[in-house]
C-alpha atoms as a PDB file:
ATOM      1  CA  UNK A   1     -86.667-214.385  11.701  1.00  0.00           C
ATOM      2  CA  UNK A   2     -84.770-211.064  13.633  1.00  0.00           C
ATOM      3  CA  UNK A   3     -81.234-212.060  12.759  1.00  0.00           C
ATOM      4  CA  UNK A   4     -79.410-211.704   9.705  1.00  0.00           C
ATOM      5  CA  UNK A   5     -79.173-215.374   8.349  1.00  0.00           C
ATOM      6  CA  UNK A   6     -83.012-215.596   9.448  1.00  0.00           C
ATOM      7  CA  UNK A   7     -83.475-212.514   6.819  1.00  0.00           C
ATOM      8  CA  UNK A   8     -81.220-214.834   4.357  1.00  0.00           C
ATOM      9  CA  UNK A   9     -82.608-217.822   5.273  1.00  0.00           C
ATOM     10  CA  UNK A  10     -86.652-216.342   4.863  1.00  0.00           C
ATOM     11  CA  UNK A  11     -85.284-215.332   1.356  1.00  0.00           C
ATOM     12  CA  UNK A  12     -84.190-218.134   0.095  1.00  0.00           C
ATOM     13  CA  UNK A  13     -88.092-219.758   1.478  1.00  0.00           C
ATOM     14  CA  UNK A  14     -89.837-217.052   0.012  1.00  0.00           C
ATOM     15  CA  UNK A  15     -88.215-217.273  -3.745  1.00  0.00           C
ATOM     16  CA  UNK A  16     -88.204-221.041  -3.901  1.00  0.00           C
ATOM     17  CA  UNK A  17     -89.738-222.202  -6.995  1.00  0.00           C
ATOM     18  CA  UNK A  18     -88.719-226.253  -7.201  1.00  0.00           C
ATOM     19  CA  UNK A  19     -91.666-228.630  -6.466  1.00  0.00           C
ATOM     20  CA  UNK A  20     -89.697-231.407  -5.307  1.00  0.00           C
ATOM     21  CA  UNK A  21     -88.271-230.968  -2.752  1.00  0.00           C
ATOM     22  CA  UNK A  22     -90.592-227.832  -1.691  1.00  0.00           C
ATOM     23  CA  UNK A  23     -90.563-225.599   1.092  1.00  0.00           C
ATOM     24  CA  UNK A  24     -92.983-227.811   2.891  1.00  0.00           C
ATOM     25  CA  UNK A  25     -90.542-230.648   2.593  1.00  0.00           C
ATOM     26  CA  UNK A  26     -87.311-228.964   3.337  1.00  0.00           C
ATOM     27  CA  UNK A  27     -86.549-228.433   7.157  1.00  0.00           C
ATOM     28  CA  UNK A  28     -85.406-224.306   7.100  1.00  0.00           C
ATOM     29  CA  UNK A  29     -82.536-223.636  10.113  1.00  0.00           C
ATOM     30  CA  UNK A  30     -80.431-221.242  11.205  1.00  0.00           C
ATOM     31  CA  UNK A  31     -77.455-222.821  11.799  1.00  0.00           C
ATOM     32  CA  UNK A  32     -74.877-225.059  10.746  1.00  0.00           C
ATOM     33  CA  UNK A  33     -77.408-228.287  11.154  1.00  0.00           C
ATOM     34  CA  UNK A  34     -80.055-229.491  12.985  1.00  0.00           C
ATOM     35  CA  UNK A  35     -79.923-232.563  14.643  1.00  0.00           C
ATOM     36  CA  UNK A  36     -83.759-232.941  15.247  1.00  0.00           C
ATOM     37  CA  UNK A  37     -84.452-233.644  11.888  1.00  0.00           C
ATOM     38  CA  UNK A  38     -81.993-235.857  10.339  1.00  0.00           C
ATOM     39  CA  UNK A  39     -83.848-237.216   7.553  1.00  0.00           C
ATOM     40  CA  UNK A  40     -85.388-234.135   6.316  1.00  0.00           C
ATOM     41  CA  UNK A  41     -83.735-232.257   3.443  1.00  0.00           C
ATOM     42  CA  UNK A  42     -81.996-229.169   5.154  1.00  0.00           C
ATOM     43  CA  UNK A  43     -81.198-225.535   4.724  1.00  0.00           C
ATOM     44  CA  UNK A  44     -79.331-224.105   7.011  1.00  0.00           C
ATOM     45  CA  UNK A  45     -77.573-220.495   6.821  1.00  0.00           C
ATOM     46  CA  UNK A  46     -75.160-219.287   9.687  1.00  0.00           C
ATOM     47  CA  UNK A  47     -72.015-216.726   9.850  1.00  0.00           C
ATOM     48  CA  UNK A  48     -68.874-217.047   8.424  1.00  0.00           C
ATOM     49  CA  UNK A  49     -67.139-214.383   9.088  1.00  0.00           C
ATOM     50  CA  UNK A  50     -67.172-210.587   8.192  1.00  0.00           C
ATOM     51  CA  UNK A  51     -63.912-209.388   6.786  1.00  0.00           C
ATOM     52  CA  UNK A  52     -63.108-205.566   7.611  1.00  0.00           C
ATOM     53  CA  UNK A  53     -62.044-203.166   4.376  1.00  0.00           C
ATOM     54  CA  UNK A  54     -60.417-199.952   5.060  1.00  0.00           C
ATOM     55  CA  UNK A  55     -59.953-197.163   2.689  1.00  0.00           C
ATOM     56  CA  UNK A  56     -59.284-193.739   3.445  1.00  0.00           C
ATOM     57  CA  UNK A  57     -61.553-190.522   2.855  1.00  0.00           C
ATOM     58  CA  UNK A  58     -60.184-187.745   1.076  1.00  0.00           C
ATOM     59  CA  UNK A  59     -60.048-185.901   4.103  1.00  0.00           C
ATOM     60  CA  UNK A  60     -57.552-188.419   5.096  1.00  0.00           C
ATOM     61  CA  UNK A  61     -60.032-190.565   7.691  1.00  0.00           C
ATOM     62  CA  UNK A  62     -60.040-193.973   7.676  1.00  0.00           C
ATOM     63  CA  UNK A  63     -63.357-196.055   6.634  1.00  0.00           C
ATOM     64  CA  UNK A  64     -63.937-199.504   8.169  1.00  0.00           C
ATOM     65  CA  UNK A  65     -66.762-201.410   5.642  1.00  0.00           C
ATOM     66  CA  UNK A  66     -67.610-205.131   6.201  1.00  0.00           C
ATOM     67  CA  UNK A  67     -68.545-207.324   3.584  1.00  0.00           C
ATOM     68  CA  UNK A  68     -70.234-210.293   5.682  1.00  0.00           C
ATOM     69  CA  UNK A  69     -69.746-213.945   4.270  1.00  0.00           C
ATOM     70  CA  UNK A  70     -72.406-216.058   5.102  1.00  0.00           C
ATOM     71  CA  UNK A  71     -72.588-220.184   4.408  1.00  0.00           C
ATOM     72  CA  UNK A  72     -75.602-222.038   3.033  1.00  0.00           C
ATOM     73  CA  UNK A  73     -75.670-225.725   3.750  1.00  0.00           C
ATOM     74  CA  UNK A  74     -77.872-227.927   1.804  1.00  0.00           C
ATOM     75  CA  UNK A  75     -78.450-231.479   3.585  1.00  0.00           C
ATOM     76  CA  UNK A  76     -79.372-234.586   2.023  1.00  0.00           C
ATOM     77  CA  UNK A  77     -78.895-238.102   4.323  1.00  0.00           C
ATOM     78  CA  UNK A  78     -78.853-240.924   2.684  1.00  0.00           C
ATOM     79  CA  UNK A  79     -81.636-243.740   3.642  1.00  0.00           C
ATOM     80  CA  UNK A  80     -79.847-246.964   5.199  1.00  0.00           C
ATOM     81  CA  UNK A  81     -80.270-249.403   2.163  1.00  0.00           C
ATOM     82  CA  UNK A  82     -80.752-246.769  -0.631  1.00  0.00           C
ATOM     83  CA  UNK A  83     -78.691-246.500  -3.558  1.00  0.00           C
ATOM     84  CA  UNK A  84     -78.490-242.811  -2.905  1.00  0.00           C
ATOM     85  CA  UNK A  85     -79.654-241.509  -6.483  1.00  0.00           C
ATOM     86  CA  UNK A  86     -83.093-239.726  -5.010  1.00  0.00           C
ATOM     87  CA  UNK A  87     -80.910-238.225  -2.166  1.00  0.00           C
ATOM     88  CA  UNK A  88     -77.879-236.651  -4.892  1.00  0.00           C
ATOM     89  CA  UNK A  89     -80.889-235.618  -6.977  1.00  0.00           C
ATOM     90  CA  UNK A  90     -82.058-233.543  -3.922  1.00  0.00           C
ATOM     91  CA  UNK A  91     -79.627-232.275  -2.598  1.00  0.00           C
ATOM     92  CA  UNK A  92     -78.133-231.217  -6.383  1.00  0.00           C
ATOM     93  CA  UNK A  93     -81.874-229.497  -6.764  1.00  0.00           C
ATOM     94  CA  UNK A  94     -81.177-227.890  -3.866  1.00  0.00           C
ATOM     95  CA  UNK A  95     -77.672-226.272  -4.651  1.00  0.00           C
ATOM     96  CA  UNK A  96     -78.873-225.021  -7.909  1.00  0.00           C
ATOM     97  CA  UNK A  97     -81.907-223.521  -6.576  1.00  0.00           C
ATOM     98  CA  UNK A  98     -80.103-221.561  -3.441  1.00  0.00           C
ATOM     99  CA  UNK A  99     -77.642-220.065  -6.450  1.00  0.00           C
ATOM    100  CA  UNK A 100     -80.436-218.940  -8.417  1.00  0.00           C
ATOM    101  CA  UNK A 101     -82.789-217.294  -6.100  1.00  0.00           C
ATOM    102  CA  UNK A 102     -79.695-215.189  -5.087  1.00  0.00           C
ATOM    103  CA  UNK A 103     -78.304-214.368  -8.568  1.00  0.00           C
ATOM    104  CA  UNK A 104     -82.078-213.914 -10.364  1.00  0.00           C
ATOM    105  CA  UNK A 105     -83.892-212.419  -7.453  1.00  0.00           C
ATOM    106  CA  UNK A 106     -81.730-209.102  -7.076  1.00  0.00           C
ATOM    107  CA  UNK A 107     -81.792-206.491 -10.084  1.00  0.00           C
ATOM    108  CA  UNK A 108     -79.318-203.916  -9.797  1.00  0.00           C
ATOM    109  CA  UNK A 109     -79.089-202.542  -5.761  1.00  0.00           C
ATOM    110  CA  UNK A 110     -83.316-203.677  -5.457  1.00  0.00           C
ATOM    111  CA  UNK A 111     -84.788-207.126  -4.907  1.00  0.00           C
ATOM    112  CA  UNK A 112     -87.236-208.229  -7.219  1.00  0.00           C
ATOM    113  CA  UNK A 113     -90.898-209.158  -5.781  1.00  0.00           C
ATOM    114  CA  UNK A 114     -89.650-209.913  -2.332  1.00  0.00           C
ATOM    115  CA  UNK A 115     -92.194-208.184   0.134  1.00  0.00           C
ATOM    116  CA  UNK A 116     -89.850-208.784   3.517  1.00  0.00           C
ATOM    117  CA  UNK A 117     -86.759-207.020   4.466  1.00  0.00           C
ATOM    118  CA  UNK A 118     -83.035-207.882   3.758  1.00  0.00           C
ATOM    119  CA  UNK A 119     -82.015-204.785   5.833  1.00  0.00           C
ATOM    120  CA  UNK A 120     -78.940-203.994   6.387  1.00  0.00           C
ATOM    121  CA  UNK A 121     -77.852-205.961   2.770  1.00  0.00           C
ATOM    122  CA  UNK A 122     -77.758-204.042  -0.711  1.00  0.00           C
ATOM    123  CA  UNK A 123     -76.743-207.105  -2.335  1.00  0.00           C
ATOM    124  CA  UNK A 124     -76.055-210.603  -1.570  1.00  0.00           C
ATOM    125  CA  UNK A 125     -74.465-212.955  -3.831  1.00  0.00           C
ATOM    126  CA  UNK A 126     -72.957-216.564  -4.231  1.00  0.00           C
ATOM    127  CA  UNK A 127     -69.896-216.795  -4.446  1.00  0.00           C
ATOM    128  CA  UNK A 128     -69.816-220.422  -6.128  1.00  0.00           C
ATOM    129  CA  UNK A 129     -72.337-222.941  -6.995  1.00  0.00           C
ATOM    130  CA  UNK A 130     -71.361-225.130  -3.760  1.00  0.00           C
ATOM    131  CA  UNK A 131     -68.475-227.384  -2.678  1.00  0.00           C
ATOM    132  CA  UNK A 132     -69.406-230.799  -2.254  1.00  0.00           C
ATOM    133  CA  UNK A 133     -68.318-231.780   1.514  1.00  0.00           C
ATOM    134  CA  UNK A 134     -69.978-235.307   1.065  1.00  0.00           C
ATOM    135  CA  UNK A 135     -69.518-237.194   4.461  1.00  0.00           C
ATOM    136  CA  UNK A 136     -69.685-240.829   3.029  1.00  0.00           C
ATOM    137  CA  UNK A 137     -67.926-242.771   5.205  1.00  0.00           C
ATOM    138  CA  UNK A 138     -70.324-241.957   7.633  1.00  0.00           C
ATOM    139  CA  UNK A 139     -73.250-244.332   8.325  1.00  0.00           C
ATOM    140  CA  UNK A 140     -75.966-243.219   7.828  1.00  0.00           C
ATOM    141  CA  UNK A 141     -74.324-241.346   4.569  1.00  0.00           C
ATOM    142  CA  UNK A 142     -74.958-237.544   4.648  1.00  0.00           C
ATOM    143  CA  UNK A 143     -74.500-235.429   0.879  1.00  0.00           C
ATOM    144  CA  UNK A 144     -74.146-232.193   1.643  1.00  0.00           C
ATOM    145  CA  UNK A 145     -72.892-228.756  -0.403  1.00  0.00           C
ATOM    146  CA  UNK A 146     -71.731-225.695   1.390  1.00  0.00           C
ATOM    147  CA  UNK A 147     -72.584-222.044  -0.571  1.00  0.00           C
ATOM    148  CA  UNK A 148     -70.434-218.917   0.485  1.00  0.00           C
ATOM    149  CA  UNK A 149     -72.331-215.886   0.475  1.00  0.00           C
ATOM    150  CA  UNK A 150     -71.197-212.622  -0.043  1.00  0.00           C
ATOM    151  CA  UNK A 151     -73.201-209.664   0.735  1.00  0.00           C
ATOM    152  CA  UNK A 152     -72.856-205.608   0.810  1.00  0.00           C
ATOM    153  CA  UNK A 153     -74.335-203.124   3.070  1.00  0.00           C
ATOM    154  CA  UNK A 154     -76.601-200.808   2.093  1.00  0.00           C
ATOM    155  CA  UNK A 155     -74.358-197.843   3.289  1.00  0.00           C
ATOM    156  CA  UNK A 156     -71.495-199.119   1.142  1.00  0.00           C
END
C-alpha cells in the first residue's frame, strides 16, 4: 500500500506469527473500520494526528520535527447468540500480537527481517498495549481495542 498506514498496516501482515486468527482470516484496512466486512476480525490503521516539536539550532534557527501518532484498531463482533468467549479470545490475540510485532520487530534504528519499506519511519512504537473501547450495548456486540502508535522520522 503507497500511504503511510498502508506501510504500517503491510507491517503488521508481514510479521504476524499467530495461527488463529491468521492473516488469511483477519480482514487488513486502512481506516478506522470497514463496514463490508462486519464479521471478519479487523485491523485497521489510520492517522491520528502528527504533533509539531520545535527546537532551535545553534545557529539560532528554528527546527519543526513531527512525531506522527498513528491508531491501530483491532475488531472483534460478537455472533448474535454467542457467549462472546471465542470473540474476547480474538480480539485479545490480536492486541498482543500488534504490540509485539512493533516492539520485537525493530532493533535499534533497523527493522529486523522485514524486506518492504517503512520509509519515511526510523522507529515506530506502541505506546500502550490497547484501550478497550468495547461497544456492548450495541447489538450485534462489537470488542474492540484501540493501539496509539508513535513513530520517528528517519531525519530526526
Amino acid at each position: 500500500m503507497a500511504t503511510q498506514c498502508g506501510s504500517l498496516l503491510d507491517f503488521i501482515q508481514y510479521c504476524w506469527t499467530v495461527a488463529s486468527p491468521g492473516t488469511v482470516d483477519i480482514h487488513w484496512a486502512v481506516d478506522w473500520w470497514d463496514s463490508r466486512h462486519p464479521a471478519m476480525p479487523q485491523i485497521s490503521v489510520s492517522n491520528l494526528v502528527s504533533p509539531h516539536f520545535h527546537s532551535f539550532n545553534s545557529g539560532g534557527s528554528l527546527t519543526f520535527k513531527y512525531k506522527p501518532l498513528f491508531l491501530v484498531n483491532v475488531w472483534q463482533q460478537v455472533s448474535r447468540g454467542s457467549s462472546g468467549t471465542q470473540e474476547l479470545c480474538n480480539v485479545e490475540v490480536m492486541r498482543r500480537e500488534v504490540c509485539r510485532v512493533f516492539r520485537e520487530n525493530f532493533n535499534g534504528t533497523s527493522l529486523t527481517n522485514y524486506a518492504g519499506s517503512l520509509n519515511p519511519f526510523c522507529v515506530v512504537l506502541p505506546q500502550d498495549y490497547g484501550t478497550a473501547r468495547h461497544e456492548l450495548n450495541e447489538s450485534p456486540r462489537m470488542l474492540r481495542y484501540e493501539i496509539t502508535l508513535m513513530s520517528t522520522r528517519d531525519n530526526e
